[in-house]
N, C-alpha and C. Protein backbone atom coordinates (compact mmCIF):
# COMPACT_ATOMS: atom_id res chain seq x y z
N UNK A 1 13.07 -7.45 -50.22
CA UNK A 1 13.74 -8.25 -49.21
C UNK A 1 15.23 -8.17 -49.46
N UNK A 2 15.91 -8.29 -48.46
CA UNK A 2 17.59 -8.25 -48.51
C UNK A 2 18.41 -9.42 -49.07
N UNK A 3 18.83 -9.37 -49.86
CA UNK A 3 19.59 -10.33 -50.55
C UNK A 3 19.99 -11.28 -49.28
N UNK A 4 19.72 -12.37 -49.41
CA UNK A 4 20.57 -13.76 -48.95
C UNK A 4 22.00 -13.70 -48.98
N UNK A 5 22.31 -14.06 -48.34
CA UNK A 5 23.97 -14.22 -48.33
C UNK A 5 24.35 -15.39 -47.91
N UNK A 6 23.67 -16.53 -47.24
CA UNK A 6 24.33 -17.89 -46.67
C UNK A 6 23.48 -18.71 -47.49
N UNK A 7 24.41 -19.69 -48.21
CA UNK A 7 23.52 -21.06 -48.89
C UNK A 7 22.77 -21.70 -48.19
N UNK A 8 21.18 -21.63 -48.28
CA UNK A 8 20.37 -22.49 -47.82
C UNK A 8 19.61 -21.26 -46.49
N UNK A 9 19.79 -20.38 -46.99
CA UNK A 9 19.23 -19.28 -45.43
C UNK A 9 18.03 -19.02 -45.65
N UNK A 10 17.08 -18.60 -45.22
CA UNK A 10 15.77 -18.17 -44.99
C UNK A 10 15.40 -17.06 -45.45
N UNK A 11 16.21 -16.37 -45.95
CA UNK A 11 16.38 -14.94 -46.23
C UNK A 11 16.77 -13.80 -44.33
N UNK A 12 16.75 -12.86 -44.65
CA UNK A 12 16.74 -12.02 -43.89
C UNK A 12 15.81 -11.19 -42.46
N UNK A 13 15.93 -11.20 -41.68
CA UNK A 13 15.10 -11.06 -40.46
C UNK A 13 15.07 -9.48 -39.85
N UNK A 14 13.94 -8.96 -39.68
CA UNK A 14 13.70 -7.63 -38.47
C UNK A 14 13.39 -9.06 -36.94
N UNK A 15 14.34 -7.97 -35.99
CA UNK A 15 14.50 -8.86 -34.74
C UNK A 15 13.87 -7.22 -33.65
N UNK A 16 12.68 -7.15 -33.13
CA UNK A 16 12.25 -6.24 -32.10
C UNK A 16 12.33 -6.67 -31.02
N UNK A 17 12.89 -5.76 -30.37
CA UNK A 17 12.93 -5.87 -28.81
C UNK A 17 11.59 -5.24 -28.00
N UNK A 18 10.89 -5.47 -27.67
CA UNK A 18 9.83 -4.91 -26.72
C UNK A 18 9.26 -4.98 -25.85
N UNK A 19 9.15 -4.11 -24.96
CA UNK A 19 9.05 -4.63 -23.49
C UNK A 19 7.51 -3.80 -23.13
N UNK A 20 7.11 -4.52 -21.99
CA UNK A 20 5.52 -4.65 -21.55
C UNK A 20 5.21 -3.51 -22.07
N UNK A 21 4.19 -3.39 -22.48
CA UNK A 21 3.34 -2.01 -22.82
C UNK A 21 3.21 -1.08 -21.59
N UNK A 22 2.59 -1.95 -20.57
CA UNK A 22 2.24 -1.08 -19.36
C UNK A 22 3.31 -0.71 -18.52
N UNK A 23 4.56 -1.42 -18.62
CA UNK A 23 6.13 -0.19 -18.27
C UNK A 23 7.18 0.29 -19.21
N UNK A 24 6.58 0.43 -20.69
CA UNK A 24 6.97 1.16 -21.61
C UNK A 24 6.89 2.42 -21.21
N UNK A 25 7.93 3.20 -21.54
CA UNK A 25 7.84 5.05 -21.85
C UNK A 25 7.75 5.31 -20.30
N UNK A 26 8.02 5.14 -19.33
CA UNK A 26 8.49 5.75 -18.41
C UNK A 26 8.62 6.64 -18.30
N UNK A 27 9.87 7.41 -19.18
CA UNK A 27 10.58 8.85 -19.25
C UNK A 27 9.23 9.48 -19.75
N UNK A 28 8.21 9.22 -20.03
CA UNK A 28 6.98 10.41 -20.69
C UNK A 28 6.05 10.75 -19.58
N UNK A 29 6.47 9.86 -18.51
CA UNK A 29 5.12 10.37 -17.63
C UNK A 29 4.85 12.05 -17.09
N UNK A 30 5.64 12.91 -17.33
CA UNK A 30 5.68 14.34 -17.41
C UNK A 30 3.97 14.57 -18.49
N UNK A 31 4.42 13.90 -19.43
CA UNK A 31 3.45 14.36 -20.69
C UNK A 31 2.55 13.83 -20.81
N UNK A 32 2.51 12.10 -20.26
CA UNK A 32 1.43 10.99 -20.60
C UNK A 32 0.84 10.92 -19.88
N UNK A 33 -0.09 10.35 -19.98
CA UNK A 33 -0.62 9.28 -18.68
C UNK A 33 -0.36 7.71 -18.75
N UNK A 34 -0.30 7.04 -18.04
CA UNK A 34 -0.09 5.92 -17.99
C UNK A 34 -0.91 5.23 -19.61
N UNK A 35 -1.98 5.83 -19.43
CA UNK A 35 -3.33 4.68 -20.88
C UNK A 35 -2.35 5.28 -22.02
N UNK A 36 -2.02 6.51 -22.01
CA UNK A 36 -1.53 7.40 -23.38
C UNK A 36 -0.05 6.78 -23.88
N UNK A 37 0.49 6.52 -22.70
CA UNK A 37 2.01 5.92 -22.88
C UNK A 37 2.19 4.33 -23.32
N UNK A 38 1.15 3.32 -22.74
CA UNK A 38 0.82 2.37 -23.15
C UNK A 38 0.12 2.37 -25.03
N UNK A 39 -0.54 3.36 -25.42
CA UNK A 39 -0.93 3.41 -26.29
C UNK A 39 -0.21 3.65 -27.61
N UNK A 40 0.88 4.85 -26.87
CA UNK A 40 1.95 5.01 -27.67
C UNK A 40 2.77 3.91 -28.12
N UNK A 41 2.97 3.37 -27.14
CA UNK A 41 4.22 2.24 -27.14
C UNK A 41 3.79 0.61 -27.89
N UNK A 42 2.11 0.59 -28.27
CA UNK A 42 1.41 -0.08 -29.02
C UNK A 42 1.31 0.58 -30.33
N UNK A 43 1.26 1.94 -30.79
CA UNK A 43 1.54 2.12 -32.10
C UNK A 43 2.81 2.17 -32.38
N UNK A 44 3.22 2.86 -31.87
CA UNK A 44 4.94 2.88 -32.65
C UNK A 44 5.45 1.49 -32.96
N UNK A 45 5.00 0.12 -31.66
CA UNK A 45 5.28 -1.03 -32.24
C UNK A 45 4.90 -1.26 -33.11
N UNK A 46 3.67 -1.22 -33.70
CA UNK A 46 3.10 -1.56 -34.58
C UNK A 46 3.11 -1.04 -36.03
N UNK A 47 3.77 -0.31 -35.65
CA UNK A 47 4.50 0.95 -37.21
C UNK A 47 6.00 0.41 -37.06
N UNK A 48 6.67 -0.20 -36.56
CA UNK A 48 7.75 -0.61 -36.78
C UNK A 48 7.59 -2.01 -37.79
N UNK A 49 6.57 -2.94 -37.06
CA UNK A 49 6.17 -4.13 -37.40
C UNK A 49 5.95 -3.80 -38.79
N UNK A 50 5.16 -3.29 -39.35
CA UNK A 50 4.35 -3.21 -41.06
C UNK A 50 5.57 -2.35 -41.47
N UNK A 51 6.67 -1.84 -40.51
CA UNK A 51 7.86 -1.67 -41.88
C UNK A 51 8.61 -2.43 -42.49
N UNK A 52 8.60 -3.41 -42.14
CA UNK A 52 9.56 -4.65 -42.39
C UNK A 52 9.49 -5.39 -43.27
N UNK A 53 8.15 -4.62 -44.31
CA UNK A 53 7.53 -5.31 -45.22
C UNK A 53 8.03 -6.62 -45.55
N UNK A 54 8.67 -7.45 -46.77
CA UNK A 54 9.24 -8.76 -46.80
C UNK A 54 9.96 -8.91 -45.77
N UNK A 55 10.70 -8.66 -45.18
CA UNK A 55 11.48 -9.58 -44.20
C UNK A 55 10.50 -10.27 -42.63
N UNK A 56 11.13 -11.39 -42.49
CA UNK A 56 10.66 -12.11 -41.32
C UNK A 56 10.75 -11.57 -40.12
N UNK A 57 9.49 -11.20 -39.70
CA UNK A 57 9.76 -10.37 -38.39
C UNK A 57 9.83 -11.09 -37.23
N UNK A 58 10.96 -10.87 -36.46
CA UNK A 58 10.91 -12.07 -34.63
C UNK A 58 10.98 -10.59 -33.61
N UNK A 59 9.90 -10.65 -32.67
CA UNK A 59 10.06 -10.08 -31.70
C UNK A 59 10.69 -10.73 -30.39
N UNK A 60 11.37 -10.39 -29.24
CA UNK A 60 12.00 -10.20 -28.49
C UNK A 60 11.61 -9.98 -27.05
N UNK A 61 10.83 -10.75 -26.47
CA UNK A 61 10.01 -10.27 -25.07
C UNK A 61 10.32 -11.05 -23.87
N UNK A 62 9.59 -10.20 -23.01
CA UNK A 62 9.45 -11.56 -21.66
C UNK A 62 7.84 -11.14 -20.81
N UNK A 63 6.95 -10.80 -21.93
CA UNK A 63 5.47 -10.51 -21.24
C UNK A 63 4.55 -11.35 -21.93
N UNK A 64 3.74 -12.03 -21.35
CA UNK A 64 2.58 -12.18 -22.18
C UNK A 64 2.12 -11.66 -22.96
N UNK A 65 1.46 -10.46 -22.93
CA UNK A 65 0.53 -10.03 -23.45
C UNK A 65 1.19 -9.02 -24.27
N UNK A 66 2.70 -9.21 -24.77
CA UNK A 66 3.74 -8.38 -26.02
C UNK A 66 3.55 -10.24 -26.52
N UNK A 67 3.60 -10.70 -26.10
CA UNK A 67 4.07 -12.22 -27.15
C UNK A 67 2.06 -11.99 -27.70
N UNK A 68 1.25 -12.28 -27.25
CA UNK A 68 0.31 -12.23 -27.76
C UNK A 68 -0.26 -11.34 -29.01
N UNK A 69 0.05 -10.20 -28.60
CA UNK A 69 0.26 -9.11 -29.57
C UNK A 69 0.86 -9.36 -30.90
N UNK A 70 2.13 -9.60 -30.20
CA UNK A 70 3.15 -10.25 -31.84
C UNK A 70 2.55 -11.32 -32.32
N UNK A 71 2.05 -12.49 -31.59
CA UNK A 71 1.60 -13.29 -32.62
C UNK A 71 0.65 -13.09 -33.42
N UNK A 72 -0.37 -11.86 -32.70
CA UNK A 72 -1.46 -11.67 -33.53
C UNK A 72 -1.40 -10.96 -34.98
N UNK A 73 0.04 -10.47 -34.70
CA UNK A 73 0.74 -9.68 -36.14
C UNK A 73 1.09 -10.38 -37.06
N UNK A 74 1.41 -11.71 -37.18
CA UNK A 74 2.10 -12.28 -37.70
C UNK A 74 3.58 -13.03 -37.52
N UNK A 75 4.03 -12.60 -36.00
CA UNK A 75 5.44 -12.52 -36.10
C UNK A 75 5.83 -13.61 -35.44
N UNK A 76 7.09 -14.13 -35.60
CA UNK A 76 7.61 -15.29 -34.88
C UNK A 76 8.00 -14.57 -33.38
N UNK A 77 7.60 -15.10 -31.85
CA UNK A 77 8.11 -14.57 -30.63
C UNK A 77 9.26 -15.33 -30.00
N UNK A 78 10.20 -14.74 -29.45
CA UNK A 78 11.20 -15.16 -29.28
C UNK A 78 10.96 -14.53 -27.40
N UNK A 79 10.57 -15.56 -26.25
CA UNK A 79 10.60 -15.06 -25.51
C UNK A 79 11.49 -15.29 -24.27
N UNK A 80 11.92 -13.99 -23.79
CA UNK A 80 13.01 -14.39 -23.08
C UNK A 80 13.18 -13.98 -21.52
N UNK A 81 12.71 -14.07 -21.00
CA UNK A 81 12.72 -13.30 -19.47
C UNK A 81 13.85 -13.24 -18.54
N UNK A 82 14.01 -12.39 -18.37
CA UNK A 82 15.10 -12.13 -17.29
C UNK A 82 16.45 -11.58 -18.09
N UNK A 83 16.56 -11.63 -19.22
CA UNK A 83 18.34 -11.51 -19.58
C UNK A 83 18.30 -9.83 -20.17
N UNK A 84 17.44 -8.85 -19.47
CA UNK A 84 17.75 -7.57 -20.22
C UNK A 84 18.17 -7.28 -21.20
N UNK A 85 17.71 -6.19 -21.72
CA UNK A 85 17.84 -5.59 -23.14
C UNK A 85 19.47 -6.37 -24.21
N UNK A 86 20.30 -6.12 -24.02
CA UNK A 86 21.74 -6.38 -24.45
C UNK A 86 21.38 -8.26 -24.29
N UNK A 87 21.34 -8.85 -23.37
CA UNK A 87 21.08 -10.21 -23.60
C UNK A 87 19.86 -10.69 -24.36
N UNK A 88 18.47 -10.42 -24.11
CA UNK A 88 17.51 -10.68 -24.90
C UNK A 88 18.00 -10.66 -26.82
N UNK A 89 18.44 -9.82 -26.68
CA UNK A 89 18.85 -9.09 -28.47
C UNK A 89 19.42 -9.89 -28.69
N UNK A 90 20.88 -9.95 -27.97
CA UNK A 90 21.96 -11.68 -27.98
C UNK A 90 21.21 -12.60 -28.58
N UNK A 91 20.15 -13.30 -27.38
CA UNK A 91 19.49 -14.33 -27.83
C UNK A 91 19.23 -14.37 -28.61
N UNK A 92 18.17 -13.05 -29.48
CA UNK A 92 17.28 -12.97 -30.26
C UNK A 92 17.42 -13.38 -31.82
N UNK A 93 19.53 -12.55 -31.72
CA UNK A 93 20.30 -13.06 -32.91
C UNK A 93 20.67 -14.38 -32.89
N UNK A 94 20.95 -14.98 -31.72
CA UNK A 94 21.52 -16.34 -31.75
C UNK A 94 20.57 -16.81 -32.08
N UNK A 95 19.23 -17.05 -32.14
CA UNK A 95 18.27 -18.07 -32.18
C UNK A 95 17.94 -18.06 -33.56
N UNK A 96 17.96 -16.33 -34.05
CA UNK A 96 17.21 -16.67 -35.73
C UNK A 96 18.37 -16.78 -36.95
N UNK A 97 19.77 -16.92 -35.87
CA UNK A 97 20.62 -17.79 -37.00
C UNK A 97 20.53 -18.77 -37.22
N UNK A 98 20.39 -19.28 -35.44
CA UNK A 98 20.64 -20.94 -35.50
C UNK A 98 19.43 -21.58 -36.59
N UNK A 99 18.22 -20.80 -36.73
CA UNK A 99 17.00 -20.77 -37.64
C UNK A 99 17.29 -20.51 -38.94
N UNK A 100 18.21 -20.16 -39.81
CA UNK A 100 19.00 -19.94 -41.04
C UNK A 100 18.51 -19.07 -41.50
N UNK A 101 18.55 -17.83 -41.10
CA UNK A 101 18.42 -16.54 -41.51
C UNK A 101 19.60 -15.92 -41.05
N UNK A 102 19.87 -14.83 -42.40
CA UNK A 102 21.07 -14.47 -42.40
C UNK A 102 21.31 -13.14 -42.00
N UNK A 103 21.03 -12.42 -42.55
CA UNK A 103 21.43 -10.65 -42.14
C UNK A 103 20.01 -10.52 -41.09
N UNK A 104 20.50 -10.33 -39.96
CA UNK A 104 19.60 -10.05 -39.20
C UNK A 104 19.34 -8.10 -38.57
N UNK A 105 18.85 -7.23 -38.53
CA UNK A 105 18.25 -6.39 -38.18
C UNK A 105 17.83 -5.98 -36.86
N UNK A 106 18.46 -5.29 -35.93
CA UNK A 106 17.62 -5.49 -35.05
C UNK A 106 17.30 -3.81 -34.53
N UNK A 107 15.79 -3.56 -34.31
CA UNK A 107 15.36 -2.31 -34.36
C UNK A 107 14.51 -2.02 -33.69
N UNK A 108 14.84 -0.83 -33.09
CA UNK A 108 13.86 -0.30 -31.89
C UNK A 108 12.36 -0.49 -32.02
N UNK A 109 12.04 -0.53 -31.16
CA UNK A 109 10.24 -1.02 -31.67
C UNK A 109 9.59 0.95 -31.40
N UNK A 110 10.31 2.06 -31.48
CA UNK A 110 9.93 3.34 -30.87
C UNK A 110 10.16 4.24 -31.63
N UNK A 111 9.82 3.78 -33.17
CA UNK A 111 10.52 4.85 -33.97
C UNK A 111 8.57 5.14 -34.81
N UNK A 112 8.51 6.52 -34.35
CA UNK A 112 6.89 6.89 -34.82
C UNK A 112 7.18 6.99 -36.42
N UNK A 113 8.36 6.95 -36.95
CA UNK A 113 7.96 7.46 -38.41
C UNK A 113 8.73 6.48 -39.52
N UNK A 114 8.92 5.12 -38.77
CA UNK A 114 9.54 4.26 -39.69
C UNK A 114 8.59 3.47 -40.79
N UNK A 115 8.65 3.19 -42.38
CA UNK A 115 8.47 3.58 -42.93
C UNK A 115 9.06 1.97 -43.96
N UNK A 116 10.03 2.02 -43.65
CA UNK A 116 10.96 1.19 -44.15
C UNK A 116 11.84 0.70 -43.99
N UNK A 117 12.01 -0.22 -43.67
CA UNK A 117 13.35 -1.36 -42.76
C UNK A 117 13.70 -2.37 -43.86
N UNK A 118 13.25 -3.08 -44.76
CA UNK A 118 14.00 -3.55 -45.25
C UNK A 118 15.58 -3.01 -45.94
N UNK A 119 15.35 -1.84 -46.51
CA UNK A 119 16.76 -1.18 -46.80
C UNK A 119 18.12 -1.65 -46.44
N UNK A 120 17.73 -1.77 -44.83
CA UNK A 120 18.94 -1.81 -43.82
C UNK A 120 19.73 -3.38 -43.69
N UNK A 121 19.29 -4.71 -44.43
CA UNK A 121 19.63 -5.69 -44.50
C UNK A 121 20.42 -5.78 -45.74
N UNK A 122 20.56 -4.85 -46.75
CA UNK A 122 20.89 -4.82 -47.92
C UNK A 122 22.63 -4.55 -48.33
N UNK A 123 23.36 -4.15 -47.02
CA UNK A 123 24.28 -3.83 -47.20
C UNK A 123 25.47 -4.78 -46.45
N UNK A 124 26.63 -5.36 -47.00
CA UNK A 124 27.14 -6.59 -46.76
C UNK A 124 27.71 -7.05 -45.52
N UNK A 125 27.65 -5.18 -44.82
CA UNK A 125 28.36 -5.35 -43.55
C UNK A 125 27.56 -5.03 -42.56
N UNK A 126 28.32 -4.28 -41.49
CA UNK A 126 27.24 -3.53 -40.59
C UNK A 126 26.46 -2.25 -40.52
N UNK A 127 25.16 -2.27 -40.42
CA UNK A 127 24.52 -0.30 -40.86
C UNK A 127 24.34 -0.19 -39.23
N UNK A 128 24.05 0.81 -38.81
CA UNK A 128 24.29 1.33 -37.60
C UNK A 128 23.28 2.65 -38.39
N UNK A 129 22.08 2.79 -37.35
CA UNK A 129 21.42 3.83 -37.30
C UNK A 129 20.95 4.43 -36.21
N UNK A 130 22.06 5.76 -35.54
CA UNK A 130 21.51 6.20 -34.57
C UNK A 130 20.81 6.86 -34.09
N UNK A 131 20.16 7.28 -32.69
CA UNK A 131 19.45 8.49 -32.89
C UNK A 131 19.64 9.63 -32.99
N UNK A 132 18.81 10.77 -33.13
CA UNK A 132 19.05 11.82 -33.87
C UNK A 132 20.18 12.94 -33.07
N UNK A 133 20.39 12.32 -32.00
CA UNK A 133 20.97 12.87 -30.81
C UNK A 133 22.67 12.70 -31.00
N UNK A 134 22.81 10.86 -31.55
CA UNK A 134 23.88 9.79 -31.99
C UNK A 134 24.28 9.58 -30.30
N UNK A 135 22.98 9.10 -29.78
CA UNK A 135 23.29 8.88 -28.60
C UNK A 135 23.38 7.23 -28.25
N UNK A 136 21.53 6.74 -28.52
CA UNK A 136 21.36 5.69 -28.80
C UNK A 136 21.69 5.11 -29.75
N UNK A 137 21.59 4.13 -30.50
CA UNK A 137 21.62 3.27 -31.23
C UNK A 137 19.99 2.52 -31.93
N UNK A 138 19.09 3.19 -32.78
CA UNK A 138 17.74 2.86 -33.07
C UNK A 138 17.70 1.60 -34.24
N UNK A 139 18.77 1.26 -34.56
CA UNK A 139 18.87 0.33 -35.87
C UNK A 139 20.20 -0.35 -35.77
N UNK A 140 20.03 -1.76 -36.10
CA UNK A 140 21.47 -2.47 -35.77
C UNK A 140 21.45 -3.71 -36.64
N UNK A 141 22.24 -3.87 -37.90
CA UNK A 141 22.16 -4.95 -39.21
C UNK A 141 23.50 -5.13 -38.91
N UNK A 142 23.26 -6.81 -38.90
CA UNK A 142 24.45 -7.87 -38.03
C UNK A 142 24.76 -8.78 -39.93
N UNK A 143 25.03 -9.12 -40.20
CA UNK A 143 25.36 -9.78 -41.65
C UNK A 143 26.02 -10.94 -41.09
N UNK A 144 25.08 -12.03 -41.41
CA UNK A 144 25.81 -13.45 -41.40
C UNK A 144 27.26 -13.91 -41.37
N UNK A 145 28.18 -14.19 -40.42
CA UNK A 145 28.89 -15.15 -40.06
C UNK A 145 29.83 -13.89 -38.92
N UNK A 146 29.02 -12.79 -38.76
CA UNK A 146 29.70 -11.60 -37.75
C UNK A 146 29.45 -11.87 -36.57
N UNK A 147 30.26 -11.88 -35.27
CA UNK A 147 30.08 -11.90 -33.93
C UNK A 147 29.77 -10.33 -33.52
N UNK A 148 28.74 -10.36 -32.83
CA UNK A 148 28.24 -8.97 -32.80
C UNK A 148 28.15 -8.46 -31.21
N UNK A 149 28.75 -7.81 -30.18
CA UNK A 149 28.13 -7.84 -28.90
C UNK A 149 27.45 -6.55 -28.77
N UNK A 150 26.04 -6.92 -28.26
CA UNK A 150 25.08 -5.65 -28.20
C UNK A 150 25.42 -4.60 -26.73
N UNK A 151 25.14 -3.37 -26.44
CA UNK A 151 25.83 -2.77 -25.75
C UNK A 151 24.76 -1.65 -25.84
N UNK A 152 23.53 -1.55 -25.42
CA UNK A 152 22.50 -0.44 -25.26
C UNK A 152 23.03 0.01 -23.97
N UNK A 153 22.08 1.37 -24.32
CA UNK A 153 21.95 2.02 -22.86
C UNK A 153 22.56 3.46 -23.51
N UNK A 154 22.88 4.33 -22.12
CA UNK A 154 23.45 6.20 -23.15
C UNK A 154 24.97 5.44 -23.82
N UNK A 155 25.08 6.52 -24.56
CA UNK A 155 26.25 6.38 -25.30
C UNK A 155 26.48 5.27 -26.02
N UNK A 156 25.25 4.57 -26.47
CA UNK A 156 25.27 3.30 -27.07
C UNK A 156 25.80 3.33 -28.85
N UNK A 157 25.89 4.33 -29.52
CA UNK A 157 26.03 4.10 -30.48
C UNK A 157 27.68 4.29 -30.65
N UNK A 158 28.25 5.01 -29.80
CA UNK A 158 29.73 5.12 -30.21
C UNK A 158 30.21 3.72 -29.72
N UNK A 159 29.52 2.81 -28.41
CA UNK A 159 29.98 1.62 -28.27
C UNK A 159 29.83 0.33 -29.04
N UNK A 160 28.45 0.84 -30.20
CA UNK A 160 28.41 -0.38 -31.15
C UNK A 160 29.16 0.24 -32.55
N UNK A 161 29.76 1.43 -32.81
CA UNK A 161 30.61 1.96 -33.74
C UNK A 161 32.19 1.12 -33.08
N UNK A 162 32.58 1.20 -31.96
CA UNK A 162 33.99 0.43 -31.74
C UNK A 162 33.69 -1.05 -31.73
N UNK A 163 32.21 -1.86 -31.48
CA UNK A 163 31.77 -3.10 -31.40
C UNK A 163 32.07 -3.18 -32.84
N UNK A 164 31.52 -2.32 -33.93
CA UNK A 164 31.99 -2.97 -35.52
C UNK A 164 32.94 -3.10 -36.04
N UNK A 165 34.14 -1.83 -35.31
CA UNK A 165 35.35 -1.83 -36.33
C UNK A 165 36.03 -3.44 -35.38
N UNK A 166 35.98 -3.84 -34.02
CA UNK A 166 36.11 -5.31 -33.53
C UNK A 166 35.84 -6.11 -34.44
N UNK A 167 34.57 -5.99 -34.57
CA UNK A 167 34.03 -7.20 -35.71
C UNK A 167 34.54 -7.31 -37.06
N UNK A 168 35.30 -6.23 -37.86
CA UNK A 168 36.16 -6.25 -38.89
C UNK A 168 35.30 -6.02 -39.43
N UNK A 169 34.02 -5.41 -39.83
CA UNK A 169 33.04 -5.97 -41.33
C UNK A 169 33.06 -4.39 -41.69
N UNK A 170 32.59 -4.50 -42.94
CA UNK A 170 32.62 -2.70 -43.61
C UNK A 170 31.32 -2.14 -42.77
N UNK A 171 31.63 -1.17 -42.35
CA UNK A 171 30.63 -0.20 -41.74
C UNK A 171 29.82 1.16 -42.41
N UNK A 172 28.65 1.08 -42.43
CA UNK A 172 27.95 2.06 -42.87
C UNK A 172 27.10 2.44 -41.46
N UNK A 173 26.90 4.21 -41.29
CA UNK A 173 26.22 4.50 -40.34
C UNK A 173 25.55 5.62 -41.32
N UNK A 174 24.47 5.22 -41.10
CA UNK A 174 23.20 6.06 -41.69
C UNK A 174 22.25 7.44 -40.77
N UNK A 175 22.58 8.05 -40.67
CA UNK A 175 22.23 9.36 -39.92
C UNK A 175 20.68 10.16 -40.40
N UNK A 176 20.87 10.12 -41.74
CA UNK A 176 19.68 10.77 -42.46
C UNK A 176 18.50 9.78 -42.84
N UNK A 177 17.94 9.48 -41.59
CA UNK A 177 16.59 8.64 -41.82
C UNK A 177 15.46 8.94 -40.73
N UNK A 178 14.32 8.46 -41.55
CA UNK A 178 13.50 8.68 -40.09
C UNK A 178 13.34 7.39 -39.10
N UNK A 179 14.26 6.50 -40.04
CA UNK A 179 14.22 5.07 -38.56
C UNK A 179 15.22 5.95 -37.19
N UNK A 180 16.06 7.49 -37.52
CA UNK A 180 17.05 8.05 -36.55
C UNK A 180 16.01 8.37 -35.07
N UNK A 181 14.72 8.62 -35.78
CA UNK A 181 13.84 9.70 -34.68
C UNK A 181 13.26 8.60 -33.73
N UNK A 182 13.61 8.97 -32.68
CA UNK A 182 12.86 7.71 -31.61
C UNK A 182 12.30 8.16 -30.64
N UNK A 183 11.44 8.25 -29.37
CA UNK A 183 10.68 8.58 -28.93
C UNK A 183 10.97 8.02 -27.15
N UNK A 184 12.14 9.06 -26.71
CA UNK A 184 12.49 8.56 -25.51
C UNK A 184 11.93 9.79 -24.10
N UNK A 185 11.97 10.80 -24.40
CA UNK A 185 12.04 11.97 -23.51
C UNK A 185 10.84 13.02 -24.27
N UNK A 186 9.70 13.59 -23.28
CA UNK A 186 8.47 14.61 -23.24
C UNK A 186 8.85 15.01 -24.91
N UNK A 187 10.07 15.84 -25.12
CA UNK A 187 10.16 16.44 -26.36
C UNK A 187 10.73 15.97 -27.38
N UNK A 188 10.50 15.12 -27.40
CA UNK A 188 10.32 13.98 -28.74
C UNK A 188 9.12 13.73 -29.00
N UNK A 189 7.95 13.88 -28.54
CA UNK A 189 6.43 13.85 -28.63
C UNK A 189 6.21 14.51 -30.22
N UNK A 190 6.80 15.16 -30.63
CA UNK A 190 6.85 16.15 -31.66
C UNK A 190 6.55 15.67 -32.50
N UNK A 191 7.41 14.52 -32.89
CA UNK A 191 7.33 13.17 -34.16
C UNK A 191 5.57 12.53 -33.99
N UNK A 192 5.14 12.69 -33.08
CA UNK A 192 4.03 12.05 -32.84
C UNK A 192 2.78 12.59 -32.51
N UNK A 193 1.79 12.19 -33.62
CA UNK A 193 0.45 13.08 -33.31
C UNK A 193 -0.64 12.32 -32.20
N UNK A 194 -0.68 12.62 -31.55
CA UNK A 194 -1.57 12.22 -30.20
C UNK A 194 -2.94 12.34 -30.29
């Protein structure tokens, strides 16, 4: 687990964003079928989830049946409807501070080969892990008492690289991992055995 950093904190948090199973992966319908893409988008969550080993996992939704899921994992649900990706995440951090947890995490729920997430809470400032492309942004560690504004979508990682040097905190961007590989477009399937 990631070292504590605020007196009296909870320790450290993975914060997932995930959205309905059944309009997950979109961009795959070339390759999927609708059951296959839903299926996908239920393991990879679920391989994100068991990476997080010690840390407190909060997912991030606005579906039923993703809050059901998460609870059945173990995880605290944080549900939020209507405020899209960049606001949900907002929330997601605002809520599990106001909850006294400190270095919060927040990570794609689409990475087939993640493995290990605690790592990424361990470092005092901000880690930034993009994808393999350094298009997106697949990994995002916020460190207690930082104002952070989230900013997905293309070109997301050079906008949360100028979001950190804003925020003043030491920056680490981690390139060489497999939390980088994420699973957006037909040929990315690669990472993933079907």
């Amino acid at each position: 687990m990631g070292a504590s950093t605020t007196p009296g904190s909870r320790g450290d948090a993975v914060l997932i964003p995930v959205k309905a199973f059944d309009r997950a992966k979109l961009r795959l319908a070339p390759a999927l079928t609708p059951s296959q893409r839903r299926r996908l988008a239920i393991e990879m969550a679920e391989r994100v989830v068991s990476s997080a080993g010690g840390l407190t996992v909060a997912v991030v939704c606005d579906d039923d049946e993703v809050e059901r899921w998460a609870t059945g994992l173990g995880a605290t649900v944080i549900c939020e409807p209507g405020r899209g990706l960049n606001g949900a995440v907002q929330f997601g951090l605002l809520h599990l501070r106001a909850e006294g947890f400190a270095t919060v995490a927040v990570v794609a729920s689409d990475l087939p080969l993640a493995n290990d997430i605690g790592w990424v809470t361990e470092f005092p400032g901000i880690t930034l892990v993009p994808d393999r492309r350094e298009d997106g942004t697949n990994v995002i560690s916020v460190p207690p008492g930082i104002s952070f504004n989230f900013a997905y979508g293309p070109q997301s990682f050079r906008r949360h690289v100028d979001e950190s040097r804003r925020a003043g905190a030491p920056l680490r961007v981690v390139h060489d991992s497999p939390l980088a590989w994420d699973v957006d477009v037909p040929e990315d399937l690669m990472a993933v055995a079907l």
